[in-house]
N, C-alpha and C. Protein backbone atom coordinates (compact mmCIF):
# COMPACT_ATOMS: atom_id res chain seq x y z
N UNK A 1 141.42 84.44 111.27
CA UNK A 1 142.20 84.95 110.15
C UNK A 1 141.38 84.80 108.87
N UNK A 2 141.70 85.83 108.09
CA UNK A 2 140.74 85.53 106.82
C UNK A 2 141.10 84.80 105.71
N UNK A 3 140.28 84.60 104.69
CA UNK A 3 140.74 83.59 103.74
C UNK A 3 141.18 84.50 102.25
N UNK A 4 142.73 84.51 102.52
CA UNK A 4 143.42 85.87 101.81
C UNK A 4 143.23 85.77 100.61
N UNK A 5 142.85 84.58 99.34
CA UNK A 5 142.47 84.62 98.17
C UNK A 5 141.26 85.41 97.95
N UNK A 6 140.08 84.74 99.16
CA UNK A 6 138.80 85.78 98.68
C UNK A 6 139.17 87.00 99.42
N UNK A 7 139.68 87.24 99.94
CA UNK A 7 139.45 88.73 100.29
C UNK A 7 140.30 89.75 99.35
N UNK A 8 141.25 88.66 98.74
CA UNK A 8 142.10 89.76 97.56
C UNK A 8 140.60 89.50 96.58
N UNK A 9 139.51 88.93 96.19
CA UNK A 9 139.10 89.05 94.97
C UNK A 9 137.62 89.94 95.59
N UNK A 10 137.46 90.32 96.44
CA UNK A 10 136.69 91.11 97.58
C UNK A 10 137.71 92.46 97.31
N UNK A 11 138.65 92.52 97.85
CA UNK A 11 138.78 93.72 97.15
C UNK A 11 139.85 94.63 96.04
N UNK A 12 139.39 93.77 94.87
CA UNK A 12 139.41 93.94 93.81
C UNK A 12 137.74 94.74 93.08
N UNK A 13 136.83 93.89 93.87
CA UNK A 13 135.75 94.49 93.50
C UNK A 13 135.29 95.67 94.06
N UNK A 14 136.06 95.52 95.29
CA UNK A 14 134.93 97.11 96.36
C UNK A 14 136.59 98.15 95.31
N UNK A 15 137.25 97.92 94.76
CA UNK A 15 138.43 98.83 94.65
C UNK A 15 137.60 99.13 93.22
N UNK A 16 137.22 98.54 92.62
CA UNK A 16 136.83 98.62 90.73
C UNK A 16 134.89 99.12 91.32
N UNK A 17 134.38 99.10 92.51
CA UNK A 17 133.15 99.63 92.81
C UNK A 17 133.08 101.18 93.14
N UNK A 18 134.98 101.29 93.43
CA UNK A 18 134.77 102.89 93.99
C UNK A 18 135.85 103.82 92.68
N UNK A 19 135.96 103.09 91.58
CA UNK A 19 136.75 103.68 90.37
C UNK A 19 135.27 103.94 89.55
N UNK A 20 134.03 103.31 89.64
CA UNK A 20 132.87 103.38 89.18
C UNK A 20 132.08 104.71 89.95
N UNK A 21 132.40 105.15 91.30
CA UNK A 21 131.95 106.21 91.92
C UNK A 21 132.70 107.47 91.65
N UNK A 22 133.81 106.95 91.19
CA UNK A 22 134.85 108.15 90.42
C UNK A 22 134.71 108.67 89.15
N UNK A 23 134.07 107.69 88.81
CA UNK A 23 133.30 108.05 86.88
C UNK A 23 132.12 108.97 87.33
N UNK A 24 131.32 108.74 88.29
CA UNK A 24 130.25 109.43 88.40
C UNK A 24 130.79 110.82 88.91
N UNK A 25 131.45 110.75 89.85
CA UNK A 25 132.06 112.34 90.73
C UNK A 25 132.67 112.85 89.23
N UNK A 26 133.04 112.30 88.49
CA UNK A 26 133.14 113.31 87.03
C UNK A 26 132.12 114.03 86.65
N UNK A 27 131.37 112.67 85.95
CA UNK A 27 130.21 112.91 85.26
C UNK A 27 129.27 114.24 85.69
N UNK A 28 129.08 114.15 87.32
CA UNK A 28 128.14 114.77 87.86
C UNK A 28 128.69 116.18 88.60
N UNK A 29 130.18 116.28 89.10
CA UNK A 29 131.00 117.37 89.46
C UNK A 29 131.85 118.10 88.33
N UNK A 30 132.38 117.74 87.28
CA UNK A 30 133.29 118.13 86.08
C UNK A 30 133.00 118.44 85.43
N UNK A 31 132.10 117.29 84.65
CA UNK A 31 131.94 117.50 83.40
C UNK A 31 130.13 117.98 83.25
N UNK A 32 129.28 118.28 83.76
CA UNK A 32 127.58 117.86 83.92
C UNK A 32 127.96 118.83 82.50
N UNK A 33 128.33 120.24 82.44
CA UNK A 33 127.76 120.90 81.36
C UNK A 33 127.91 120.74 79.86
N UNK A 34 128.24 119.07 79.88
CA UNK A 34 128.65 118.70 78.62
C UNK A 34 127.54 117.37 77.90
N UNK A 35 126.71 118.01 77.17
CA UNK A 35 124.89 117.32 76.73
C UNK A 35 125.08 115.76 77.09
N UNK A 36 126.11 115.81 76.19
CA UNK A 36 126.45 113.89 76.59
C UNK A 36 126.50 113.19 77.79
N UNK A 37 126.72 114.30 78.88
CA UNK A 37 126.53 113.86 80.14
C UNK A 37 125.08 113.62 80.55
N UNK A 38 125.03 115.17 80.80
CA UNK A 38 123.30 115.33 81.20
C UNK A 38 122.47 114.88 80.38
N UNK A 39 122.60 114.07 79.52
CA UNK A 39 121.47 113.51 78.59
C UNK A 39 121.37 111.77 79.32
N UNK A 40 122.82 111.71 79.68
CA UNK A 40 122.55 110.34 80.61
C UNK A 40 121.93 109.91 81.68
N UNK A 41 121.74 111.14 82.12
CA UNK A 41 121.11 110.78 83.33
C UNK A 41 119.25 111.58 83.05
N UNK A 42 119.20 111.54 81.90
CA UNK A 42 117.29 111.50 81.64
C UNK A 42 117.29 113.32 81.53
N UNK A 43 118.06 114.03 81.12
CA UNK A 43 117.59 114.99 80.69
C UNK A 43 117.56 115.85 79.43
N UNK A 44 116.65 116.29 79.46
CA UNK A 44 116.80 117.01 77.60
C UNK A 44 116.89 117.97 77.21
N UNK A 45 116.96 118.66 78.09
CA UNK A 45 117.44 120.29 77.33
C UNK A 45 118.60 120.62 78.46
N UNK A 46 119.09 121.76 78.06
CA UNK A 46 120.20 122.18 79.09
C UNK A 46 119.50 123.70 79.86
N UNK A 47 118.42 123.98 79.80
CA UNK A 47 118.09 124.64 80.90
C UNK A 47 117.64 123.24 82.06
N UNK A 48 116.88 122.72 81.49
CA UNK A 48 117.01 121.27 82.67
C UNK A 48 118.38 121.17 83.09
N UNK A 49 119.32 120.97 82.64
CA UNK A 49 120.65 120.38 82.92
C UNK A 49 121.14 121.99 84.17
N UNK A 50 120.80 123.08 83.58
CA UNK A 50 121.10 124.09 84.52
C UNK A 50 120.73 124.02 85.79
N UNK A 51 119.29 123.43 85.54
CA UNK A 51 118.17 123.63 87.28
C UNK A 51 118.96 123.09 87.82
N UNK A 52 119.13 121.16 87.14
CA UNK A 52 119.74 120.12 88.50
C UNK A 52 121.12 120.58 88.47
N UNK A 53 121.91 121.01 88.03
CA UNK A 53 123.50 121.40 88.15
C UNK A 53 123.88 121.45 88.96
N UNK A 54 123.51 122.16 90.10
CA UNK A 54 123.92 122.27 91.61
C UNK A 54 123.63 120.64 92.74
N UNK A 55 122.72 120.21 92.14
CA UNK A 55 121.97 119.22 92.93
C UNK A 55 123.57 118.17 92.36
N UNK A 56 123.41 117.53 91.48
CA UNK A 56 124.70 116.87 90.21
C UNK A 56 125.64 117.31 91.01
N UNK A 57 126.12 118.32 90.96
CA UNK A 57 127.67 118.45 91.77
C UNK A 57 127.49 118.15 93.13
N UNK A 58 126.68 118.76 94.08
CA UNK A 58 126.54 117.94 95.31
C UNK A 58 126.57 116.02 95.39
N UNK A 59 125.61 115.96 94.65
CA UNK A 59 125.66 113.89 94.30
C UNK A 59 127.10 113.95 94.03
N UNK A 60 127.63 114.34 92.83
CA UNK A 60 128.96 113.77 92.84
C UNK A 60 129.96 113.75 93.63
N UNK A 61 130.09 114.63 94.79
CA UNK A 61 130.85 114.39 95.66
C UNK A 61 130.16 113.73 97.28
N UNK A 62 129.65 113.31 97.31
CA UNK A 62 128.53 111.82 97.82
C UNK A 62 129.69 110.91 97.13
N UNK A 63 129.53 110.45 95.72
CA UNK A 63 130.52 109.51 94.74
C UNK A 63 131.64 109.55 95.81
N UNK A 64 132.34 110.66 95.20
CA UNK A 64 133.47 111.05 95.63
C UNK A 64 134.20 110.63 97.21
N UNK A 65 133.24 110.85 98.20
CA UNK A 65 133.61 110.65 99.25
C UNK A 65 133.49 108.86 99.34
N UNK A 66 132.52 108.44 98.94
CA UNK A 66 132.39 107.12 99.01
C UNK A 66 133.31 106.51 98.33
N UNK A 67 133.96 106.57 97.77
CA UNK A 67 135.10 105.83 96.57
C UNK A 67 136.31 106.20 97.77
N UNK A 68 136.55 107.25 98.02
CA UNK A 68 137.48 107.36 99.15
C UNK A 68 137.02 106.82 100.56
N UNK A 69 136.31 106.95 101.01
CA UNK A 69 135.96 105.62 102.48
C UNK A 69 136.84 104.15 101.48
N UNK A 70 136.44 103.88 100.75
CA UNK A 70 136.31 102.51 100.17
C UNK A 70 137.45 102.17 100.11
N UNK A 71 138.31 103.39 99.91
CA UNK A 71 139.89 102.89 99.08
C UNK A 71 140.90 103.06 100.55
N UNK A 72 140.48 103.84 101.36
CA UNK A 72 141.13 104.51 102.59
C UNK A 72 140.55 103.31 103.43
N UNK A 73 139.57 102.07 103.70
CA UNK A 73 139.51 100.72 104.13
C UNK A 73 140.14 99.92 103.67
N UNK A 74 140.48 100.09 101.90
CA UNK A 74 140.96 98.81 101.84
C UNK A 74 142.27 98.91 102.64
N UNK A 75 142.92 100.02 101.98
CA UNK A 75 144.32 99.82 102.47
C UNK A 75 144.93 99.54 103.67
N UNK A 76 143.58 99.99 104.97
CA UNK A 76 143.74 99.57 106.60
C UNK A 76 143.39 98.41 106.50
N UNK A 77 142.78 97.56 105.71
CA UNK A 77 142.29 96.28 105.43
C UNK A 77 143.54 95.37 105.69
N UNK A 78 144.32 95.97 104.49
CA UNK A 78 145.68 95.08 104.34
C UNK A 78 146.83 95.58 105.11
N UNK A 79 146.25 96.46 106.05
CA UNK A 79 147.70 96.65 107.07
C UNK A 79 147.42 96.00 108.53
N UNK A 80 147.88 96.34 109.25
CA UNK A 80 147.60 96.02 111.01
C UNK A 80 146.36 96.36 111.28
N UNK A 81 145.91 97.58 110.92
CA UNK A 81 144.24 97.84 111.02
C UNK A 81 143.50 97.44 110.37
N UNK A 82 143.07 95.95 110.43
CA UNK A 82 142.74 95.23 109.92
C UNK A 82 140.99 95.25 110.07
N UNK A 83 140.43 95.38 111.08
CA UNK A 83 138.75 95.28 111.20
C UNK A 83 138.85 97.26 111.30
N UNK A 84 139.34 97.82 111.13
CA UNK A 84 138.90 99.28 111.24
C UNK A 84 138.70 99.70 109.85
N UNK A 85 139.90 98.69 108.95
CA UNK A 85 139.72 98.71 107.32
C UNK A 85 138.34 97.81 106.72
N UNK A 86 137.54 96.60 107.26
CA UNK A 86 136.62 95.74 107.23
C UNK A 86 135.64 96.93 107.52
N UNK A 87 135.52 97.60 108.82
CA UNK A 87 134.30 98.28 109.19
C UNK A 87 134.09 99.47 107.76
N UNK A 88 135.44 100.28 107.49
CA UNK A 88 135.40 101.23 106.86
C UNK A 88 134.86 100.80 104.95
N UNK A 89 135.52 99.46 104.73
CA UNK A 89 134.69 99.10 103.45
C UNK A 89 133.24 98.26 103.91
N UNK A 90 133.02 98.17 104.88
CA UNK A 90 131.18 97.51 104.80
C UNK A 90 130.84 98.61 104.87
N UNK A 91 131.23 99.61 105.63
CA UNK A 91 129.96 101.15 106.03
C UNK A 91 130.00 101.80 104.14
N UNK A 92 130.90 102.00 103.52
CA UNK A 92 130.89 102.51 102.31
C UNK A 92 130.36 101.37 101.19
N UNK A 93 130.75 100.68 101.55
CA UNK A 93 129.79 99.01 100.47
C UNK A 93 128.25 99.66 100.78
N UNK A 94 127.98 99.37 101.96
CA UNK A 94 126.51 99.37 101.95
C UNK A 94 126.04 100.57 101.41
N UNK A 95 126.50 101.35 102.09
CA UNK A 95 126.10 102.90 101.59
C UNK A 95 126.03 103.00 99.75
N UNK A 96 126.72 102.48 99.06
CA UNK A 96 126.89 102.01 97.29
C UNK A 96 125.58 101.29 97.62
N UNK A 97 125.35 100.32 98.09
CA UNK A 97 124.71 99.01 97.45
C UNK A 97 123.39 100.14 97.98
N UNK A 98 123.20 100.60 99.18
CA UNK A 98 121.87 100.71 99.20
C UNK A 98 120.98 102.10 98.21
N UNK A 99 122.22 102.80 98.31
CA UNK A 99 122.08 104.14 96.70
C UNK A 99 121.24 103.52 96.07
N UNK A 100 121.65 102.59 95.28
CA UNK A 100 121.90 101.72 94.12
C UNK A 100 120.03 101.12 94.36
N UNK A 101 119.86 100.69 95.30
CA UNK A 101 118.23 100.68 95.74
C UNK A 101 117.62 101.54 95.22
N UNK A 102 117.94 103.02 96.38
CA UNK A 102 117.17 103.63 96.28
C UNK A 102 117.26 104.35 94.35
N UNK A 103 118.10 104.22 93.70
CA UNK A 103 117.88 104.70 92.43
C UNK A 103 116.95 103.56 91.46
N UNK A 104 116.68 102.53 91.85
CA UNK A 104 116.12 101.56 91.54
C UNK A 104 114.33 102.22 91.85
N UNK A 105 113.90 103.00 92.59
CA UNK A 105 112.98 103.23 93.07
C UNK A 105 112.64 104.10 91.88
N UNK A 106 113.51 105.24 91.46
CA UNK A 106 113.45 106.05 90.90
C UNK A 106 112.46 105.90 89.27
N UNK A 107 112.56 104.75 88.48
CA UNK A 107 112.27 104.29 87.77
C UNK A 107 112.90 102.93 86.59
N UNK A 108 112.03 102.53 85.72
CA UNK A 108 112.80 101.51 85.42
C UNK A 108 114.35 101.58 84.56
N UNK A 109 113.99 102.99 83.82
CA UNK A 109 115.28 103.32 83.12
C UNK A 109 116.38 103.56 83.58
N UNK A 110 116.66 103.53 85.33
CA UNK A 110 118.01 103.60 85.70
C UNK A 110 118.15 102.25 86.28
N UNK A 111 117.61 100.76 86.04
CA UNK A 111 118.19 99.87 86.37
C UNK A 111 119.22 99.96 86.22
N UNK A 112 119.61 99.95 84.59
CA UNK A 112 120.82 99.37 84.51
C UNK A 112 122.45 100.24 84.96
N UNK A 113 121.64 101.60 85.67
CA UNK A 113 123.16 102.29 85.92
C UNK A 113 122.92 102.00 87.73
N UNK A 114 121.96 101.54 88.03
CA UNK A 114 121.61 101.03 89.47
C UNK A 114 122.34 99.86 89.31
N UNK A 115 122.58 98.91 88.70
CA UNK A 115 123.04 97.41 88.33
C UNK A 115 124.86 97.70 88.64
N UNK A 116 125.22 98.86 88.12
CA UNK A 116 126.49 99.49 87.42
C UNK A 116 126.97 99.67 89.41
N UNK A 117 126.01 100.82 89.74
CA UNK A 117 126.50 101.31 91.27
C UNK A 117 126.23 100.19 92.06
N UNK A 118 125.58 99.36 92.17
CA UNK A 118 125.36 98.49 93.13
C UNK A 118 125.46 96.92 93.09
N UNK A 119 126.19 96.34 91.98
CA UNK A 119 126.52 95.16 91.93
C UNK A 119 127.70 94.68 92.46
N UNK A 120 128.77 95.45 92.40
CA UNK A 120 130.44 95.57 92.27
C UNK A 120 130.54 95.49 94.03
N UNK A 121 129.70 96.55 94.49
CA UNK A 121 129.79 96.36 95.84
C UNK A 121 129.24 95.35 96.47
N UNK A 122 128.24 95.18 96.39
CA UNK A 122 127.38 93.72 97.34
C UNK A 122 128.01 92.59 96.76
N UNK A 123 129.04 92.41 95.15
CA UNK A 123 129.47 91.25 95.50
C UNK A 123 130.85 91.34 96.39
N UNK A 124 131.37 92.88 96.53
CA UNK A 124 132.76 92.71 97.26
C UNK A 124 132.28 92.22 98.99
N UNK A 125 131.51 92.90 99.10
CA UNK A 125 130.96 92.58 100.65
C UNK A 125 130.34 91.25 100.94
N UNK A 126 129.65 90.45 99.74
CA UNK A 126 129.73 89.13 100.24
C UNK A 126 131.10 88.64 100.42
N UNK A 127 131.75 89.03 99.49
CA UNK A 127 132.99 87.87 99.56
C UNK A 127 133.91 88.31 100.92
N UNK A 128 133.94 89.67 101.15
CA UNK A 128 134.43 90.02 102.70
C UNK A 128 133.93 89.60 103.90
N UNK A 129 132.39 89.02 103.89
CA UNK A 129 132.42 88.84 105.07
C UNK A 129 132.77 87.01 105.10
N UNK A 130 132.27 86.43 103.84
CA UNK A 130 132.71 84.92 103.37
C UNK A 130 134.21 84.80 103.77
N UNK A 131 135.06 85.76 103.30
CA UNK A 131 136.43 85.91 103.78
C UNK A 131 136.82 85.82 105.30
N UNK A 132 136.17 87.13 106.11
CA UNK A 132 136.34 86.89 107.21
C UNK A 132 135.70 85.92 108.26
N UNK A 133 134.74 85.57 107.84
CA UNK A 133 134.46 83.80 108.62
C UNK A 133 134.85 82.76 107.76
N UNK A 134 135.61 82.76 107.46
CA UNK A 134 136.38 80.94 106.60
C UNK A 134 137.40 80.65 108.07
């Protein structure tokens, strides 16, 4: 049985890790043609912002689907489907945390939105699996 304090504060974080993948499925599906967006993510003119546009809306629903794995585990988490909800937030945790790598690769100026996608999750997934072996 798990240890129901950390796993409520486990997922609190994978739940506030996939409201952070929902800002992006904006950013990158909704709103891209608005400068303030596409200037966030390193670009400077809006024929740039045109090229990647298509690429941006594809990523954002990547976001999108991942924030839903995340939220569609927790809730089997806290019902009877209990390890089908565990499997469904580690496969979408990791999948965040390891993004979050690979944008780290990308250069140094997206640490800190790499920090943003991939902190929230690797700490919900420590505390889930800390949870489920107590």
């Amino acid at each position: 049985m798990a240890n129901t304090g950390i796993a409520v504060i486990a997922s609190i974080l994978i739940a506030a890790a996939a409201v952070v993948h929902l800002v992006f499925f904006a950013m990158e599906s909704m709103l891209w043609s608005s400068p303030g967006v596409w200037r966030r993510f390193g670009l400077s003119s809006q024929r740039d912002a045109d090229t990647v546009g298509p690429m941006a809306y594809n990523q954002g629903f990547y976001n999108l689907f991942l924030a839903g794995g995340a939220v569609v585990g927790l809730v089997l988490y806290w019902t009877t489907l209990r390890q089908v909800g565990f499997g469904l937030v580690f496969f979408c945790g990791v999948c965040m945390v390891l993004a979050s790598l690979v944008l780290v690769t990308t250069g140094r100026r997206f640490l800190g939105a790499a920090a943003l996608q991939g902190v929230l999750p690797l700490a919900g997934l420590v505390l889930f699996v800390v949870a489920e072996n107590l």
